[in-house]
C-alpha atoms as a PDB file:
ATOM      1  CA  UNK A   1     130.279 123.578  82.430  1.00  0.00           C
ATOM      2  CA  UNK A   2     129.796 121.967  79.039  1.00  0.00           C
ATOM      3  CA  UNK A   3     126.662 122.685  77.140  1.00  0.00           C
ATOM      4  CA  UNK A   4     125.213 119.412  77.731  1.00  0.00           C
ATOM      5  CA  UNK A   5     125.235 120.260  81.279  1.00  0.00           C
ATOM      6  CA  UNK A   6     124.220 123.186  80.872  1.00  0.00           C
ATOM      7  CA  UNK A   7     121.041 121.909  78.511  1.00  0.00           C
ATOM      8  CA  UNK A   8     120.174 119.233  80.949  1.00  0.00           C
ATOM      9  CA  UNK A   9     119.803 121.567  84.108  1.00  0.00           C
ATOM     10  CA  UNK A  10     117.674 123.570  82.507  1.00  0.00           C
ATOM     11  CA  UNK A  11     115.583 120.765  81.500  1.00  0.00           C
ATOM     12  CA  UNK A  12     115.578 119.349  84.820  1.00  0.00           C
ATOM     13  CA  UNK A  13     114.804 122.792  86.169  1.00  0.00           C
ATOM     14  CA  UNK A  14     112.161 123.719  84.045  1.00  0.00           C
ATOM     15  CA  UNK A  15     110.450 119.982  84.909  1.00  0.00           C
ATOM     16  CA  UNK A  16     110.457 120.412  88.389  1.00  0.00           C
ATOM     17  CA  UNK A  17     109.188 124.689  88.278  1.00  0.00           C
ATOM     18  CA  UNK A  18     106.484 122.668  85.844  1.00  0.00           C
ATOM     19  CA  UNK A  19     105.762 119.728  88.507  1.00  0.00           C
ATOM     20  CA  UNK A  20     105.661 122.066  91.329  1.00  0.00           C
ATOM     21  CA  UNK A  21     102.817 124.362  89.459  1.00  0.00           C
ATOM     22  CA  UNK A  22     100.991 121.525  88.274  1.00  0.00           C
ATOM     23  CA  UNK A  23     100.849 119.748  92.355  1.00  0.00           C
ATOM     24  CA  UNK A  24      99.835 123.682  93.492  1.00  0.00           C
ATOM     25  CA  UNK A  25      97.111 123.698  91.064  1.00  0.00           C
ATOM     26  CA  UNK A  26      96.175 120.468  91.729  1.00  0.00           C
ATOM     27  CA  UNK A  27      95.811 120.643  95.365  1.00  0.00           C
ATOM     28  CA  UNK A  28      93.425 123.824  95.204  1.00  0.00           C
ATOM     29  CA  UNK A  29      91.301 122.531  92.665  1.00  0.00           C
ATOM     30  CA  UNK A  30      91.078 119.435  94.822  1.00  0.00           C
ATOM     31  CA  UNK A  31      90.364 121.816  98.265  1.00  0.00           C
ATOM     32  CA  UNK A  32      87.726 124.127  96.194  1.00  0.00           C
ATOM     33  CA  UNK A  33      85.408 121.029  94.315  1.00  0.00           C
ATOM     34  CA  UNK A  34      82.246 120.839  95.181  1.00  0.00           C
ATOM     35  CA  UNK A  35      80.124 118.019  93.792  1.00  0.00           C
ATOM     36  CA  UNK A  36      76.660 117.755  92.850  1.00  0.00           C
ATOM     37  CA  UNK A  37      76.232 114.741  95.463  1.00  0.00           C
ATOM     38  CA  UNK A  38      77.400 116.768  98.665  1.00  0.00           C
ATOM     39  CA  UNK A  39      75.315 120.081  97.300  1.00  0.00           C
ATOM     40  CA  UNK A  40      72.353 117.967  97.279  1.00  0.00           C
ATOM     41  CA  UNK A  41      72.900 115.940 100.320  1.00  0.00           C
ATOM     42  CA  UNK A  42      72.575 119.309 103.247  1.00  0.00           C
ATOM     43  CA  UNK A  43      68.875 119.299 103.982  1.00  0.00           C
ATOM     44  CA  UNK A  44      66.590 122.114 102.785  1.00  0.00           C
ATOM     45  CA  UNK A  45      66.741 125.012 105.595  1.00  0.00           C
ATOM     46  CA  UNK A  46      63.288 127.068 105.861  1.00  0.00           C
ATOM     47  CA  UNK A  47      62.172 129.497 108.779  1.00  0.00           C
ATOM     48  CA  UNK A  48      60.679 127.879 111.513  1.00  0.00           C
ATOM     49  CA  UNK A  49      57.147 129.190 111.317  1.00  0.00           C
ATOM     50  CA  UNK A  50      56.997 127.263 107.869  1.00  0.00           C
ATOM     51  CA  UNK A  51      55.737 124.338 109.523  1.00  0.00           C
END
């Protein structure tokens, strides 16, 4: 293999290690958010003799 080959596989390899991280970390930040909106949105639960 020449070295050009040999620079541009490890450029392509590094990319896709790099794009596979970044769609990992991605998708468990988007499982784990929690907004404000749907926080606020569950009603308030109280014991029942509170009424």
């Amino acid at each position: 293999m020449s070295l050009t080959t040999t620079i541009l596989m490890l450029i392509f390899g590094w990319l896709s290690v790099a794009t596979a991280m970044l769609w990992g970390v991605l998708r468990i930040a988007r499982r784990h958010h929690h907004s404000p909106a749907r926080q606020n949105s569950k009603p308030a639960r109280g014991h029942a003799a509170a009424h």
